[in-house]
ModelCIF file with pLDDT and N, C-alpha, C, O atoms, coordinates in Angstrom:
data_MODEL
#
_entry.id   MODEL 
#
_entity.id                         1 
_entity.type                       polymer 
_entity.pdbx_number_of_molecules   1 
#
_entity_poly.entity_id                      1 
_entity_poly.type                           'polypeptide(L)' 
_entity_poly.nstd_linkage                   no 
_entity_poly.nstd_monomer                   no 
_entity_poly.pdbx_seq_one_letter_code       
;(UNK)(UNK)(UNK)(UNK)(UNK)(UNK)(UNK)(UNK)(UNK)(UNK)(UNK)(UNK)(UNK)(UNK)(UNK)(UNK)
(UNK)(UNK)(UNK)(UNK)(UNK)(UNK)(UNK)(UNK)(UNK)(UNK)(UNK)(UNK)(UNK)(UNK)(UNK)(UNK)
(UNK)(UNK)(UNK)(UNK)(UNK)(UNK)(UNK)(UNK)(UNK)(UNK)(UNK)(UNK)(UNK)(UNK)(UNK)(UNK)
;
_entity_poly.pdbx_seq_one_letter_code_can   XXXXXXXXXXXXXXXXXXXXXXXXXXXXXXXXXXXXXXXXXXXXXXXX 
_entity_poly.pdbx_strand_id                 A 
#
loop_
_entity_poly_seq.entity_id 
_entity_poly_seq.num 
_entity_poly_seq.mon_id 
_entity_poly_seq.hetero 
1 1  UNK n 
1 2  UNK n 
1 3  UNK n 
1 4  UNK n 
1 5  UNK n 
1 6  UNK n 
1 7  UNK n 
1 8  UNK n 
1 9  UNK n 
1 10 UNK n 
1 11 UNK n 
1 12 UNK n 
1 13 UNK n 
1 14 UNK n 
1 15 UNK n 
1 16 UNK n 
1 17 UNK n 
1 18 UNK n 
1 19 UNK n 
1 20 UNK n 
1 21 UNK n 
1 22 UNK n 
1 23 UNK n 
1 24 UNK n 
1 25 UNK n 
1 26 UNK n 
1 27 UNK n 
1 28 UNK n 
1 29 UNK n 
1 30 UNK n 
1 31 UNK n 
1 32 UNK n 
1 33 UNK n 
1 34 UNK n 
1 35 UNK n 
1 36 UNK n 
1 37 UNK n 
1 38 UNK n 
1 39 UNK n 
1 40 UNK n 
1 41 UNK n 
1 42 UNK n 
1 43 UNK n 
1 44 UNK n 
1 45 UNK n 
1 46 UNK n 
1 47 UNK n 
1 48 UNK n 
#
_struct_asym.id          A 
_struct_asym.entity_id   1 
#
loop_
_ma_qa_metric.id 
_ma_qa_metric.mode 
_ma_qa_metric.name 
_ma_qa_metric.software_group_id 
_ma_qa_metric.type 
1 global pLDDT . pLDDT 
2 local  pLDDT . pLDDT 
#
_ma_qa_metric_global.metric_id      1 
_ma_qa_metric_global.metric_value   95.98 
_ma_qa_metric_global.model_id       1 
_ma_qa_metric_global.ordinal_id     1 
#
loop_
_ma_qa_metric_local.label_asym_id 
_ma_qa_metric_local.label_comp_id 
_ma_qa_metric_local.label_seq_id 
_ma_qa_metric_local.metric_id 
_ma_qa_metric_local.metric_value 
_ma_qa_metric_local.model_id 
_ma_qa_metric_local.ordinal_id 
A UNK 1  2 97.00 1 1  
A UNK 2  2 98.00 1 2  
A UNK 3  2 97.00 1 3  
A UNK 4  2 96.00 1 4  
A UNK 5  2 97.00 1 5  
A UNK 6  2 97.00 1 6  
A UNK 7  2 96.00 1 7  
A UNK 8  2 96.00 1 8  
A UNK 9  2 96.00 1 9  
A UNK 10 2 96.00 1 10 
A UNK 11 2 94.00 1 11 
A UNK 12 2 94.00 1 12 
A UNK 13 2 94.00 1 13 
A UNK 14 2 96.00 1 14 
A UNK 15 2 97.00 1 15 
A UNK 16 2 98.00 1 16 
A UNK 17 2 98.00 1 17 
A UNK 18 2 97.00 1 18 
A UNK 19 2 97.00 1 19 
A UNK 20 2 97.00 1 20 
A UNK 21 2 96.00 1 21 
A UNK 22 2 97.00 1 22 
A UNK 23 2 97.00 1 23 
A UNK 24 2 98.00 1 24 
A UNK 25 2 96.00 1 25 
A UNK 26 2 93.00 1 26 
A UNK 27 2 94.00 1 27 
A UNK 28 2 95.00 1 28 
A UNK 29 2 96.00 1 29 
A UNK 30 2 97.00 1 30 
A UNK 31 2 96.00 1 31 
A UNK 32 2 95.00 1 32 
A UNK 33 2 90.00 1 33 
A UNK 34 2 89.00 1 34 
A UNK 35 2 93.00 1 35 
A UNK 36 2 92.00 1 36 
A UNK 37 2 94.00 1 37 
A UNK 38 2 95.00 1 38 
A UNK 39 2 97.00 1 39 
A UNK 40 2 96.00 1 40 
A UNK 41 2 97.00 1 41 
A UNK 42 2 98.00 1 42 
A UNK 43 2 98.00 1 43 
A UNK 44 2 98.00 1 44 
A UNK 45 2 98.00 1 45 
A UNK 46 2 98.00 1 46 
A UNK 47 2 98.00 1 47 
A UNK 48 2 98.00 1 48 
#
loop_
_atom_site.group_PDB 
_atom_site.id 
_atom_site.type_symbol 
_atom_site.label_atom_id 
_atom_site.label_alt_id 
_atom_site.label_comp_id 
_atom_site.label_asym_id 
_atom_site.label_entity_id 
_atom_site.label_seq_id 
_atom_site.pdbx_PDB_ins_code 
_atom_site.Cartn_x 
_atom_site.Cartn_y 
_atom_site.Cartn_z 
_atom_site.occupancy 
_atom_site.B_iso_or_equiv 
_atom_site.pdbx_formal_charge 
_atom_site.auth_seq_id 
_atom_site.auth_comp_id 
_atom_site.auth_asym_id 
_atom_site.auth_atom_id 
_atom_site.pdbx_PDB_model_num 
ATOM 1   N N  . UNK A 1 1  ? 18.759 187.199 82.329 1.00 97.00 ? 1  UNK A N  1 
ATOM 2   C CA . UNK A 1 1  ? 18.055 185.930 82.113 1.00 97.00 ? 1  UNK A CA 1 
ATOM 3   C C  . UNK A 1 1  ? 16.971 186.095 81.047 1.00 97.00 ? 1  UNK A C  1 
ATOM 4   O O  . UNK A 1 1  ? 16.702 185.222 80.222 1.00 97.00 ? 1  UNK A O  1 
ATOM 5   N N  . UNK A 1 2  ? 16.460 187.107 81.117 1.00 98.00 ? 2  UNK A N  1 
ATOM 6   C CA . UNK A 1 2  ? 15.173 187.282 79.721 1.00 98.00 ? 2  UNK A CA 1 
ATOM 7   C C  . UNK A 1 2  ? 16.269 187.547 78.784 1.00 98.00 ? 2  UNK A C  1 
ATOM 8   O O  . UNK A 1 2  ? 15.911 186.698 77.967 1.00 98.00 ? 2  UNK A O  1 
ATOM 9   N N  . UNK A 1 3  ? 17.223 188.007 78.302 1.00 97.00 ? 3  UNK A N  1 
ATOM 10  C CA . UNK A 1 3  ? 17.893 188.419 77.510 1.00 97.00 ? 3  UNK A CA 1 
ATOM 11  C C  . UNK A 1 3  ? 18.085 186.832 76.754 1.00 97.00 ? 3  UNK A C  1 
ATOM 12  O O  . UNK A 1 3  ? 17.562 186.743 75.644 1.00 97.00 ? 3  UNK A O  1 
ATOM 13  N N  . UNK A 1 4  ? 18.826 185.536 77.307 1.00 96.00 ? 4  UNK A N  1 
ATOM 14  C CA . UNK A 1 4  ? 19.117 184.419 77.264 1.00 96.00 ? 4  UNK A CA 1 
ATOM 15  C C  . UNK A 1 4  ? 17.739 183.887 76.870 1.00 96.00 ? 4  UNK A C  1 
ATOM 16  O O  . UNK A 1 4  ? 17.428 183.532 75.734 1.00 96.00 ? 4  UNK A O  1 
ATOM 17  N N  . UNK A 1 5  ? 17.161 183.880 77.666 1.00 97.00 ? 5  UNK A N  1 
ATOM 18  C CA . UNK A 1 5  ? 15.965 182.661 77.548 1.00 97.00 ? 5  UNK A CA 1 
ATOM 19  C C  . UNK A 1 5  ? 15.398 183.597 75.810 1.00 97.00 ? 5  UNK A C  1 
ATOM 20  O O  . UNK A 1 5  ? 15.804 182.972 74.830 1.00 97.00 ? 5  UNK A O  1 
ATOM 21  N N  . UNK A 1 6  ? 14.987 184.252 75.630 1.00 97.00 ? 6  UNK A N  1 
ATOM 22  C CA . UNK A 1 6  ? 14.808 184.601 74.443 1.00 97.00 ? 6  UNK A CA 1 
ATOM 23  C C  . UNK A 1 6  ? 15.369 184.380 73.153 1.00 97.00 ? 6  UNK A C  1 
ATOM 24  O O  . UNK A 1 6  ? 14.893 184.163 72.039 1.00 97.00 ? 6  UNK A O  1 
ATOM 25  N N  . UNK A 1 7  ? 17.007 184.547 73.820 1.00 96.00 ? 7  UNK A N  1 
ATOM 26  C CA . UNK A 1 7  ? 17.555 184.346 72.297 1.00 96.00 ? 7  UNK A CA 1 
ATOM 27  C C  . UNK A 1 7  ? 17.470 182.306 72.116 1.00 96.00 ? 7  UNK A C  1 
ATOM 28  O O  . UNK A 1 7  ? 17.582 181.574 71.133 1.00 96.00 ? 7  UNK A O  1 
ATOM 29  N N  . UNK A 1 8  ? 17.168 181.955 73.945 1.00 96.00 ? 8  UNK A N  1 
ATOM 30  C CA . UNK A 1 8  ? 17.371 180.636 73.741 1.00 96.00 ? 8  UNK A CA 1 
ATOM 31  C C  . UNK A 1 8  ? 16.204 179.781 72.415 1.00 96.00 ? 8  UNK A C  1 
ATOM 32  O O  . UNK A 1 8  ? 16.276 178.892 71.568 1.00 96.00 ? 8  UNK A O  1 
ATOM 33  N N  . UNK A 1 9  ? 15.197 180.761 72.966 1.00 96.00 ? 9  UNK A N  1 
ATOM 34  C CA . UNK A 1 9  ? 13.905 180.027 72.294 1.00 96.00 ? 9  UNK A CA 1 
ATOM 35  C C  . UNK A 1 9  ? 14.132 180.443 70.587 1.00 96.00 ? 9  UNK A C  1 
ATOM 36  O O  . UNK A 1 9  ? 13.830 179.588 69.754 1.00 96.00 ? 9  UNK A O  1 
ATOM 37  N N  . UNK A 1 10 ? 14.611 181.633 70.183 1.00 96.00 ? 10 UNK A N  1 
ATOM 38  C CA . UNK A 1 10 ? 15.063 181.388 68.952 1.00 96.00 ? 10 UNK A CA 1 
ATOM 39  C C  . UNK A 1 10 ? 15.848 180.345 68.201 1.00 96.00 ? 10 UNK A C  1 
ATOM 40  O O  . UNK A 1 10 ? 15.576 179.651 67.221 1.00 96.00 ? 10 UNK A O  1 
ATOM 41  N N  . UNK A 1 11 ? 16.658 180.432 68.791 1.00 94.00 ? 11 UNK A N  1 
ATOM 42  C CA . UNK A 1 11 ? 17.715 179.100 68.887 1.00 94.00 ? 11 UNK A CA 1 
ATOM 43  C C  . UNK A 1 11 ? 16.729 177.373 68.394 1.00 94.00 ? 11 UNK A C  1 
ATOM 44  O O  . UNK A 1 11 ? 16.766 176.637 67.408 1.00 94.00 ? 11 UNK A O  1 
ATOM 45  N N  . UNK A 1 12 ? 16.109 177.367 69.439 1.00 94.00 ? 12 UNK A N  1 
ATOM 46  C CA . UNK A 1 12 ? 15.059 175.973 69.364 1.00 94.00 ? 12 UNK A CA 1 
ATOM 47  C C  . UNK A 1 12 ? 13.941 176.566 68.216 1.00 94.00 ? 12 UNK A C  1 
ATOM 48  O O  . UNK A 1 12 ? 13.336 175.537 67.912 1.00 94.00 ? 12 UNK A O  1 
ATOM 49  N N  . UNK A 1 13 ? 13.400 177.576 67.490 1.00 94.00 ? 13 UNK A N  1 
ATOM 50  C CA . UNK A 1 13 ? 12.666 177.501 66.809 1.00 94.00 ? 13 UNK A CA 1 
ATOM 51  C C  . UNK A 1 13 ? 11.152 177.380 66.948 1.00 94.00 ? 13 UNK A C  1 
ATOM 52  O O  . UNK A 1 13 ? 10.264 176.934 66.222 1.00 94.00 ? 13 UNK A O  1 
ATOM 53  N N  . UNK A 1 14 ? 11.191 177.922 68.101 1.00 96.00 ? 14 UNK A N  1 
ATOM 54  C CA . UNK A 1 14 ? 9.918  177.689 68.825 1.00 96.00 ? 14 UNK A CA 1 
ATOM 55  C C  . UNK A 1 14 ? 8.660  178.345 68.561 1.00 96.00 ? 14 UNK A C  1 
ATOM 56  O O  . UNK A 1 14 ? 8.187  177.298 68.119 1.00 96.00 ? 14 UNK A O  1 
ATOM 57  N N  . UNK A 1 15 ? 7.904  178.987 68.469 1.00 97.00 ? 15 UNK A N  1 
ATOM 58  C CA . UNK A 1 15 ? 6.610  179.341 67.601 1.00 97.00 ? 15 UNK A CA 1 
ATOM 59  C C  . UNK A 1 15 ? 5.416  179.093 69.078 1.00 97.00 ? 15 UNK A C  1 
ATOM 60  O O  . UNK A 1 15 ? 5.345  177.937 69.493 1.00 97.00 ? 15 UNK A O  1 
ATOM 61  N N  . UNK A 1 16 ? 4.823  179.827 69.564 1.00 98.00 ? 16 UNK A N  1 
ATOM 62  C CA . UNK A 1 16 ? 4.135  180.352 70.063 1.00 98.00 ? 16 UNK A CA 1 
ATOM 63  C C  . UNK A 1 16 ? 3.778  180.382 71.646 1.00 98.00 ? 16 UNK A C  1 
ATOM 64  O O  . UNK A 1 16 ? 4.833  179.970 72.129 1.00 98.00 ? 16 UNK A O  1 
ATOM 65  N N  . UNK A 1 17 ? 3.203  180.546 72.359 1.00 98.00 ? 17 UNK A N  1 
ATOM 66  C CA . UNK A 1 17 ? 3.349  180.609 73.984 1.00 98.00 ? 17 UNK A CA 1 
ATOM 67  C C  . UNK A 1 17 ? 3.918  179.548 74.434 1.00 98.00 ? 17 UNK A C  1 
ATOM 68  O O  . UNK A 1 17 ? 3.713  178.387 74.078 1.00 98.00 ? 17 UNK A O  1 
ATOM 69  N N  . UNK A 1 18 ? 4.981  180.125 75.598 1.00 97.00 ? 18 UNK A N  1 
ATOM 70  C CA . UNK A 1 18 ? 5.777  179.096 76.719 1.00 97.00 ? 18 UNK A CA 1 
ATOM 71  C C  . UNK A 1 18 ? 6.392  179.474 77.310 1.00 97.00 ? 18 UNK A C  1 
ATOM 72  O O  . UNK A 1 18 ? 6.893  180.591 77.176 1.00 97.00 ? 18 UNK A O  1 
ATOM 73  N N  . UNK A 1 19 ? 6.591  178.742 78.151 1.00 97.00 ? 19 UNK A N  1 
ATOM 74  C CA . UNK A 1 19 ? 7.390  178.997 79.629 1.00 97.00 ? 19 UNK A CA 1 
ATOM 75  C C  . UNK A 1 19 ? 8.771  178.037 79.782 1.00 97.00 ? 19 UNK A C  1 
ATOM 76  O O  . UNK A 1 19 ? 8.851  176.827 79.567 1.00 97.00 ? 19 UNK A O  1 
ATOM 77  N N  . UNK A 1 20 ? 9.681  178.830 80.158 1.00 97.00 ? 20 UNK A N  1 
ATOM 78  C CA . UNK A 1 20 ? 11.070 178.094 80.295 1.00 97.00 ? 20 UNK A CA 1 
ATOM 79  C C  . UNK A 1 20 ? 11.049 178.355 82.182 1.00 97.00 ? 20 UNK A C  1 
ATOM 80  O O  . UNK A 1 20 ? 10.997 179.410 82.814 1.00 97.00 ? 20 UNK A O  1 
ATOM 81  N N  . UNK A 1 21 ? 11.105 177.124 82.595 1.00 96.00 ? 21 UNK A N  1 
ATOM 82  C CA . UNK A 1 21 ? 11.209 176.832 84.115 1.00 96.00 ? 21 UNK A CA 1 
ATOM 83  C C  . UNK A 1 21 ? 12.617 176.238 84.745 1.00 96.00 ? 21 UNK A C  1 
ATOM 84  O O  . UNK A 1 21 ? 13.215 175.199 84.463 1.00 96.00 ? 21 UNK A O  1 
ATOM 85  N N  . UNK A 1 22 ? 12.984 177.470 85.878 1.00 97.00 ? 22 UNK A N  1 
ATOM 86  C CA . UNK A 1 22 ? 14.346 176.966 86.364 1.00 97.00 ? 22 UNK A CA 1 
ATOM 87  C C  . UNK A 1 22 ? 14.130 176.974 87.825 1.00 97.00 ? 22 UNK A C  1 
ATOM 88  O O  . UNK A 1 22 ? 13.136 177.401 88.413 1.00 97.00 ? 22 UNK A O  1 
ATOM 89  N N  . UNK A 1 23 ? 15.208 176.438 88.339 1.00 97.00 ? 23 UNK A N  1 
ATOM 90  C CA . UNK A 1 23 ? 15.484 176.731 89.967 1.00 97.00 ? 23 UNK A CA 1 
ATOM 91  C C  . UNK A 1 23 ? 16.813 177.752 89.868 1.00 97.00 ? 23 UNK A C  1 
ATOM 92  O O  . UNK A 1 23 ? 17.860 177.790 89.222 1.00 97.00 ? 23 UNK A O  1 
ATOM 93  N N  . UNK A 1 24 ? 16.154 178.540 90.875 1.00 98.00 ? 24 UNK A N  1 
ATOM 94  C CA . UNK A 1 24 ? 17.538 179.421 91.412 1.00 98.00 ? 24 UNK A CA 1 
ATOM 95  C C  . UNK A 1 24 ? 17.890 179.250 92.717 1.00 98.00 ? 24 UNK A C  1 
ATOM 96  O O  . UNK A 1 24 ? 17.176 179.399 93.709 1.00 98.00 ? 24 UNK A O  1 
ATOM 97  N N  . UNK A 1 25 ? 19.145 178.898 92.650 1.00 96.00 ? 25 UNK A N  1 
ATOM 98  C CA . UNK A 1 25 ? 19.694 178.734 93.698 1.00 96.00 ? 25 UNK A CA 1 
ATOM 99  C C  . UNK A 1 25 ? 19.829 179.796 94.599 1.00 96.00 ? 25 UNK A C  1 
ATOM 100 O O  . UNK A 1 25 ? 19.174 180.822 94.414 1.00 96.00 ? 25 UNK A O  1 
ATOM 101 N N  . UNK A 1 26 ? 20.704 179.672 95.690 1.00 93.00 ? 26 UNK A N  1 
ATOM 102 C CA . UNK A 1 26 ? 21.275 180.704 96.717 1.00 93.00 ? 26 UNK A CA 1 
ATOM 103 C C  . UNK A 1 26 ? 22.266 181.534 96.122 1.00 93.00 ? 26 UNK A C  1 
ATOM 104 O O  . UNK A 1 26 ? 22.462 182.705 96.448 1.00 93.00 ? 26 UNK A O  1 
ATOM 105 N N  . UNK A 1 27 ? 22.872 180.925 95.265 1.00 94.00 ? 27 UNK A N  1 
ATOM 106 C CA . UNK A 1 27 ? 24.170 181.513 94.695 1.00 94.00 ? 27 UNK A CA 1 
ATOM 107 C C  . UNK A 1 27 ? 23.331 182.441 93.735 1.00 94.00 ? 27 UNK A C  1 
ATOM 108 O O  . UNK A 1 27 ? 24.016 183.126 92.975 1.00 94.00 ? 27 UNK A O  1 
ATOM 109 N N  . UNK A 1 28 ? 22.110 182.564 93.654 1.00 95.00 ? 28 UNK A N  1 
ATOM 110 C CA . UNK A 1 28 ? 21.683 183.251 92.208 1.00 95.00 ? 28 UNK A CA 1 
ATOM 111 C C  . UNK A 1 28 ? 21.810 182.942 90.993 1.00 95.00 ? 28 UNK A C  1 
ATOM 112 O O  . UNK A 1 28 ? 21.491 183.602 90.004 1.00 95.00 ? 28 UNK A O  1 
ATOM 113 N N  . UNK A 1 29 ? 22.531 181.387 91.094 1.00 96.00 ? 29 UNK A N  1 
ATOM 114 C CA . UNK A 1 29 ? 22.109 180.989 89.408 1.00 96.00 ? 29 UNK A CA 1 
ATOM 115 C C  . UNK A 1 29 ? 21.169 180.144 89.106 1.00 96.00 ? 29 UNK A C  1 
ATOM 116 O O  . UNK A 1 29 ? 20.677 179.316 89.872 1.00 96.00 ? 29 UNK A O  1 
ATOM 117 N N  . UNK A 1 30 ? 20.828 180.373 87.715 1.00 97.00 ? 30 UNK A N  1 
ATOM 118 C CA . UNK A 1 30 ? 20.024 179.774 87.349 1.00 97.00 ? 30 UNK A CA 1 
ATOM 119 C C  . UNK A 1 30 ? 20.252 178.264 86.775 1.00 97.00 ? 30 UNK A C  1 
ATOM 120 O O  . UNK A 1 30 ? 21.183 177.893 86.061 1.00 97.00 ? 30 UNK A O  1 
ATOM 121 N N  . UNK A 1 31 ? 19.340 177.617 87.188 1.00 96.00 ? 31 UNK A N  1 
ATOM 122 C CA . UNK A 1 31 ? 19.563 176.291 86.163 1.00 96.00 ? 31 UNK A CA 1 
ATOM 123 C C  . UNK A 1 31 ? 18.222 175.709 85.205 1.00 96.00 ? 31 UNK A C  1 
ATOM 124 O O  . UNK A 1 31 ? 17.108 175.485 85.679 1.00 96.00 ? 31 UNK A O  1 
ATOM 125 N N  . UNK A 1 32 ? 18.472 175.588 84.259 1.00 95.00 ? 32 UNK A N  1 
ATOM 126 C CA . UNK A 1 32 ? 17.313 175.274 83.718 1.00 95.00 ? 32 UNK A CA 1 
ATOM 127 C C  . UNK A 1 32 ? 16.662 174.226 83.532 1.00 95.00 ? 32 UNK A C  1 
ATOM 128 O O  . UNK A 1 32 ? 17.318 173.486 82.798 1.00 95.00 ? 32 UNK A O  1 
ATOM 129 N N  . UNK A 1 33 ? 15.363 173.623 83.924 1.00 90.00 ? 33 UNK A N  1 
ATOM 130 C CA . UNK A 1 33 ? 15.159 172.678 84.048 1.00 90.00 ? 33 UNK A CA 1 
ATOM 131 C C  . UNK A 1 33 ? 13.729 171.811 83.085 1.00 90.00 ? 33 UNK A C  1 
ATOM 132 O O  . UNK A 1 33 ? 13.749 170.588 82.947 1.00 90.00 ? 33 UNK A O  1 
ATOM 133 N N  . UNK A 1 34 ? 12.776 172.534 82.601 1.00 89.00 ? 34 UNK A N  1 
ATOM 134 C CA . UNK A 1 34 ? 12.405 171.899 81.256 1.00 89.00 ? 34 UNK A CA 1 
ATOM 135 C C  . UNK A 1 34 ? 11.458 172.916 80.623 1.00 89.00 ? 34 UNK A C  1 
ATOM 136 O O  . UNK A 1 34 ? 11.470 174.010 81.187 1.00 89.00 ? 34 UNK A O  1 
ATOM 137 N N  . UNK A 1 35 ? 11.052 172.855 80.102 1.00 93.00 ? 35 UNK A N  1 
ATOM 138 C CA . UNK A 1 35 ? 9.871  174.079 79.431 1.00 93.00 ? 35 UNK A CA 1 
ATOM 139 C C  . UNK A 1 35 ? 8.463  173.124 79.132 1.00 93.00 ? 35 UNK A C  1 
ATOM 140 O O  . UNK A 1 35 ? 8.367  171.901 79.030 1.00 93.00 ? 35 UNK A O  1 
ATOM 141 N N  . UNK A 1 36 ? 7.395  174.218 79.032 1.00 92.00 ? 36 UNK A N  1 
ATOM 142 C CA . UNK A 1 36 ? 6.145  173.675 78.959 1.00 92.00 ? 36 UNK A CA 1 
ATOM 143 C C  . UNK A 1 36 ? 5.386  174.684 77.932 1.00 92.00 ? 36 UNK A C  1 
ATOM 144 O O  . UNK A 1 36 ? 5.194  175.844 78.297 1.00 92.00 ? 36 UNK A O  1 
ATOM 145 N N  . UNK A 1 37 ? 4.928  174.220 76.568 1.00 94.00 ? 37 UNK A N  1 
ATOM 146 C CA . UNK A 1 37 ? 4.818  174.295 75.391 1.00 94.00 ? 37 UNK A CA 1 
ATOM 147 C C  . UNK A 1 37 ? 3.443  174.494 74.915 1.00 94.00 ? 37 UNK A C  1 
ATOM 148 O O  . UNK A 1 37 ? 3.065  173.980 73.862 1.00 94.00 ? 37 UNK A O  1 
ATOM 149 N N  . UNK A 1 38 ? 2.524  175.369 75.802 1.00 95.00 ? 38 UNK A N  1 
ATOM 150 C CA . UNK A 1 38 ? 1.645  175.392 76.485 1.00 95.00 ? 38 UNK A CA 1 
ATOM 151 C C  . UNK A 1 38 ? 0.951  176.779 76.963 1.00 95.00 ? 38 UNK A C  1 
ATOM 152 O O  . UNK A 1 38 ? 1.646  177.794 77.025 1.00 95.00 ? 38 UNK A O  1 
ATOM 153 N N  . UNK A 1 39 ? -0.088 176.804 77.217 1.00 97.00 ? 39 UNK A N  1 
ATOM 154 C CA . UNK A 1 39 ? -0.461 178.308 78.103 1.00 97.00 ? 39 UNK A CA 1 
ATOM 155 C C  . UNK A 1 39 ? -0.543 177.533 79.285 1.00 97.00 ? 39 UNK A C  1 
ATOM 156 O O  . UNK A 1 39 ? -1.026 176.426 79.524 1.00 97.00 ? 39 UNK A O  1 
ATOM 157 N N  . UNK A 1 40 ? 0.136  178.513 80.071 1.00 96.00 ? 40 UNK A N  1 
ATOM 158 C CA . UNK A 1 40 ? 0.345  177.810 81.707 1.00 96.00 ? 40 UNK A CA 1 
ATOM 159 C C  . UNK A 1 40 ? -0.996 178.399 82.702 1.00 96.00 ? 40 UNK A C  1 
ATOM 160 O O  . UNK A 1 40 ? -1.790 179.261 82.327 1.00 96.00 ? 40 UNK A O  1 
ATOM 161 N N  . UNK A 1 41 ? -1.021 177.747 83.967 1.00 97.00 ? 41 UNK A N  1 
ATOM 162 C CA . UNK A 1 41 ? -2.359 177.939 84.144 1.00 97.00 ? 41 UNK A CA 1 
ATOM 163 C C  . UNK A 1 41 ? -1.949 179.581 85.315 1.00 97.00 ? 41 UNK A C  1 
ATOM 164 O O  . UNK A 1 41 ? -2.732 180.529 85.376 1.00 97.00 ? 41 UNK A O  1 
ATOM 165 N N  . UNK A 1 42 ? -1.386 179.560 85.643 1.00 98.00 ? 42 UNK A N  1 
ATOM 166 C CA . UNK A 1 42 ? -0.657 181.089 85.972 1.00 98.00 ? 42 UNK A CA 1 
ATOM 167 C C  . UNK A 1 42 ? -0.400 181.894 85.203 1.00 98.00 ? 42 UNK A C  1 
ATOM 168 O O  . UNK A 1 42 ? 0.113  182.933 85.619 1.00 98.00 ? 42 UNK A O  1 
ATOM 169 N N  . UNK A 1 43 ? -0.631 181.743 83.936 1.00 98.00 ? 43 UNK A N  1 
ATOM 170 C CA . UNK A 1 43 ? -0.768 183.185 83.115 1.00 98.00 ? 43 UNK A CA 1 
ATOM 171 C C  . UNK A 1 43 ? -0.967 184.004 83.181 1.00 98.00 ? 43 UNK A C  1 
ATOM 172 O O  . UNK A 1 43 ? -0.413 184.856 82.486 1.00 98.00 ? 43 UNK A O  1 
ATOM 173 N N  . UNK A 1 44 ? -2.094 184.339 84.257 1.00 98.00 ? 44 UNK A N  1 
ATOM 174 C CA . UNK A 1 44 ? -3.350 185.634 84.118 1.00 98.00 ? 44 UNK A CA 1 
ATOM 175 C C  . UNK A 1 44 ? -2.397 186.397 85.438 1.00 98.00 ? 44 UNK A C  1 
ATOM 176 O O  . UNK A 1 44 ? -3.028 187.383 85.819 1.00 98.00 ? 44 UNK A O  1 
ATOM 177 N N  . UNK A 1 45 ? -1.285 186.256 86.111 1.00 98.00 ? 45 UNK A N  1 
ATOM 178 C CA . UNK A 1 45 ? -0.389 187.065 86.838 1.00 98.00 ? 45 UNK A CA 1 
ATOM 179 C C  . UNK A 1 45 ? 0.548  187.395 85.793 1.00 98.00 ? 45 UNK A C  1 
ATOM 180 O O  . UNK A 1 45 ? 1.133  188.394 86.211 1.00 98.00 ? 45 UNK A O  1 
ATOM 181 N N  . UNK A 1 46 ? 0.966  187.117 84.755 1.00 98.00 ? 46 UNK A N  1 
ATOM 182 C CA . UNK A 1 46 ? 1.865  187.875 84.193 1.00 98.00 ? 46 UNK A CA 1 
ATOM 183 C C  . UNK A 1 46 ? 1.064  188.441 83.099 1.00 98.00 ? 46 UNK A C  1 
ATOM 184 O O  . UNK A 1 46 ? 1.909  188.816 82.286 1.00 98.00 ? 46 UNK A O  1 
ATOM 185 N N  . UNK A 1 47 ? -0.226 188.736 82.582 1.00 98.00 ? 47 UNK A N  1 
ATOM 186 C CA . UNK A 1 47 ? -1.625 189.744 82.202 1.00 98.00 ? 47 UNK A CA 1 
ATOM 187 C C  . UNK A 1 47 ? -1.239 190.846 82.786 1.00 98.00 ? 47 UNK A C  1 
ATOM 188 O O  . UNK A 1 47 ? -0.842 191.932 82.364 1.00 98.00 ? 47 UNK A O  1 
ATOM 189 N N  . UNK A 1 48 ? -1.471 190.256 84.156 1.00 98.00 ? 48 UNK A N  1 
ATOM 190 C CA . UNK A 1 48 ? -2.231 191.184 85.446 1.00 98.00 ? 48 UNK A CA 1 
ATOM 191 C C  . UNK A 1 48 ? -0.874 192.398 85.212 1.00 98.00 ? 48 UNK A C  1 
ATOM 192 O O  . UNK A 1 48 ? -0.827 193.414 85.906 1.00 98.00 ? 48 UNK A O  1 
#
């Protein structure tokens, strides 16, 4: 999934902090559901 979401954000052309937000199911997949284009306010756990 980091492998994807990375090349995804190349793909879109995207240029500087963000978060791509999904639900995972039971089955373990992912679905993706919108991104926020933004410093998120939970940041300072993925710092930490």
């Amino acid at each position: 999934i980091i492998r994807l979401t990375t090349e995804a954000v190349k793909k879109i052309g995207y240029v500087g902090a963000g978060t791509l937000e999904f639900l995972l199911d039971r089955e373990g997949n992912f679905w993706f559901m919108e991104m926020n284009v933004r410093l998120q306010v939970e940041h300072s756990v993925t710092e930490m």
